[in-house]
Protein backbone atom coordinates (compact mmCIF):
# COMPACT_ATOMS: atom_id res chain seq x y z
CA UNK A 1 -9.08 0.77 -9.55
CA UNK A 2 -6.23 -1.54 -9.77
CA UNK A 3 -3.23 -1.07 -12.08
CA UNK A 4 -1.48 -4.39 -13.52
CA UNK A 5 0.88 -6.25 -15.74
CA UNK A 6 1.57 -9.29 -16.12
CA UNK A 7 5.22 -10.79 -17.89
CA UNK A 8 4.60 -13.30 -20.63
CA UNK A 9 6.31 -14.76 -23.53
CA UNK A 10 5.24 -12.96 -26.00
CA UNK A 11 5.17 -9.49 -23.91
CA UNK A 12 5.97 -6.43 -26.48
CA UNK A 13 9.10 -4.91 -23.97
CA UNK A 14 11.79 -6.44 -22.14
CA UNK A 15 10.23 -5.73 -19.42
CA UNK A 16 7.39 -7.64 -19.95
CA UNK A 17 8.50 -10.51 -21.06
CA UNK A 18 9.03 -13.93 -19.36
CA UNK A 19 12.75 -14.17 -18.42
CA UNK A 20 14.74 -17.61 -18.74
CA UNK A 21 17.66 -18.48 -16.14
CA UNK A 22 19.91 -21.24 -16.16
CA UNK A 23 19.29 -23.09 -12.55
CA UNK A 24 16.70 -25.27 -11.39
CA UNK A 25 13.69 -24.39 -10.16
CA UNK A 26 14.63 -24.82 -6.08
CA UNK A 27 17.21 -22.15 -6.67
CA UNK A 28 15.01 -19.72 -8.18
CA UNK A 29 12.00 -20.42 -5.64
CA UNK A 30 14.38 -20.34 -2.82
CA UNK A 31 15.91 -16.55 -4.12
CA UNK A 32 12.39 -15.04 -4.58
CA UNK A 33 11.71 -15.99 -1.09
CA UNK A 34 14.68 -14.25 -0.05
CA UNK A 35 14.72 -11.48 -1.78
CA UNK A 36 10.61 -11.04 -0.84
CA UNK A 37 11.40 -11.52 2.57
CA UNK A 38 14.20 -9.19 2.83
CA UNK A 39 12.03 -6.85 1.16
CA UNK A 40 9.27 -7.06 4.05
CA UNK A 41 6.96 -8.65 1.61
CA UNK A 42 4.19 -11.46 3.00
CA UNK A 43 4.49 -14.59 0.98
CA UNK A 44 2.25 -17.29 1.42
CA UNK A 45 3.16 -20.75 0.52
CA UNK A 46 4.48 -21.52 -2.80
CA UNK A 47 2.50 -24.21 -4.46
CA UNK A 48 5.07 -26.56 -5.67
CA UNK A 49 2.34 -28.94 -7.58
CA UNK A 50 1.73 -25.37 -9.61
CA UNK A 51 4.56 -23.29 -9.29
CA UNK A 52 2.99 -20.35 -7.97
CA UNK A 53 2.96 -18.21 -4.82
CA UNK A 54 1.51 -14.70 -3.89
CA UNK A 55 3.27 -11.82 -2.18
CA UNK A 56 1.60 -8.96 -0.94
CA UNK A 57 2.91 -5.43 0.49
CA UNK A 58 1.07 -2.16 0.97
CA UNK A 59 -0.63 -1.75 -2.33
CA UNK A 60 1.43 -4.30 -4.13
CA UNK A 61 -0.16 -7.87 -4.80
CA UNK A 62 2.06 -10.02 -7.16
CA UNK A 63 1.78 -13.60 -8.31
CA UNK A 64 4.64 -15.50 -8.80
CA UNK A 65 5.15 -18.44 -11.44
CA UNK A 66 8.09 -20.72 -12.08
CA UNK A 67 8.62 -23.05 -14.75
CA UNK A 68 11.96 -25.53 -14.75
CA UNK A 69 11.69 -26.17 -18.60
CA UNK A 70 14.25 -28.61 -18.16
CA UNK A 71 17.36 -29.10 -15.16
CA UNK A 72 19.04 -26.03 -15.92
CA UNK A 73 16.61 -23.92 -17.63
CA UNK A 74 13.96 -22.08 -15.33
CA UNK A 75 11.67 -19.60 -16.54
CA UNK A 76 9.59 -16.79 -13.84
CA UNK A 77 6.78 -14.98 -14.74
CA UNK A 78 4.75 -12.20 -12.77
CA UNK A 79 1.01 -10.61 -12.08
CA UNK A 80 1.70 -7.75 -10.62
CA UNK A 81 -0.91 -5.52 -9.32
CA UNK A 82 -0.86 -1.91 -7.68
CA UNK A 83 -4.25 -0.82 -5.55
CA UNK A 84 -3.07 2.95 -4.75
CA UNK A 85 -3.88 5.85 -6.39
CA UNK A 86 -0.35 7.57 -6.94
CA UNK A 87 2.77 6.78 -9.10
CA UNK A 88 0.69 2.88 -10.22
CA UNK A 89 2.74 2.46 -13.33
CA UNK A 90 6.00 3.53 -11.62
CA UNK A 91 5.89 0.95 -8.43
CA UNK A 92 5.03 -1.73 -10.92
CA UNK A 93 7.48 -1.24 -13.46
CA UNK A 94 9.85 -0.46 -10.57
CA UNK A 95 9.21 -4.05 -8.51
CA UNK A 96 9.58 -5.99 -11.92
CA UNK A 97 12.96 -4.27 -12.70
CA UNK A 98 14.34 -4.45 -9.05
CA UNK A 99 13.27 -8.33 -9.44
CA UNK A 100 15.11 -9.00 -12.44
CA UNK A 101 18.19 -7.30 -11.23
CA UNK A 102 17.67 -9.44 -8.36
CA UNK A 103 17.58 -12.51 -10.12
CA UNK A 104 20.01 -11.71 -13.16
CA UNK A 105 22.86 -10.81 -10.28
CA UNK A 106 21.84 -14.27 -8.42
CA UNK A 107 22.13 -16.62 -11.86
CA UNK A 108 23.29 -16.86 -15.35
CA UNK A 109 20.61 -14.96 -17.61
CA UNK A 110 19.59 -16.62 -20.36
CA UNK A 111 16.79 -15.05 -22.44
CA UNK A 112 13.33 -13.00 -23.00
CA UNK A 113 10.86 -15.22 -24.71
CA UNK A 114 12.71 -18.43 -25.33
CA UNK A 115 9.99 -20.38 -26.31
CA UNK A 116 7.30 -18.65 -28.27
């Protein structure tokens, strides 16, 4: 049995809830792949024409989806799903905090929930 969340704008924590940066979308595509990478994660191809992509490691799937609301505003959501048995909520909570740390350290932070 699979354990998941998924970020969204209306999410009732922080943690949940879609984040807004101010860059484009290239920027923020372009640091996720890094940062996955780095993190020996498989990504397969974003999908520009949707803004999505898929990582996978071990136990951990996550979908990946960026939204330029306009030049300099870019939102990223996540699906993130955990297949093991042990510590599910932790390594969840834990990739979605490490990735927002990522991403707040890499560009100017601008919001939870912006457009509701």
């Amino acid at each position: 049995m699979a354990y998941s969340i998924e970020t969204r704008e209306n999410g009732n924590n922080e943690l949940i809830q879609t984040h807004y940066y101010k860059t484009s979308y290239d920027n923020i595509k372009k640091a996720l792949v890094d940062y996955l990478t780095k993190n020996q994660y498989s990504v397969s191809e974003f999908n520009d024409d949707y803004g999505e992509a898929i990582a996978t490691k071990g136990y951990l799937s996550v979908t990946i989806k960026i939204i330029m609301q306009n030049p300099r505003e870019t939102s990223v959501d996540f699906f993130v799903e955990y297949y093991g048995f042990l510590g599910r909520k932790k390594k969840v909570n834990s990739f979605l905090m490490d990735m927002y740390n990522y991403l707040g350290k890499q560009f100017e932070f601008k919001g939870l929930g912006l457009h509701q």
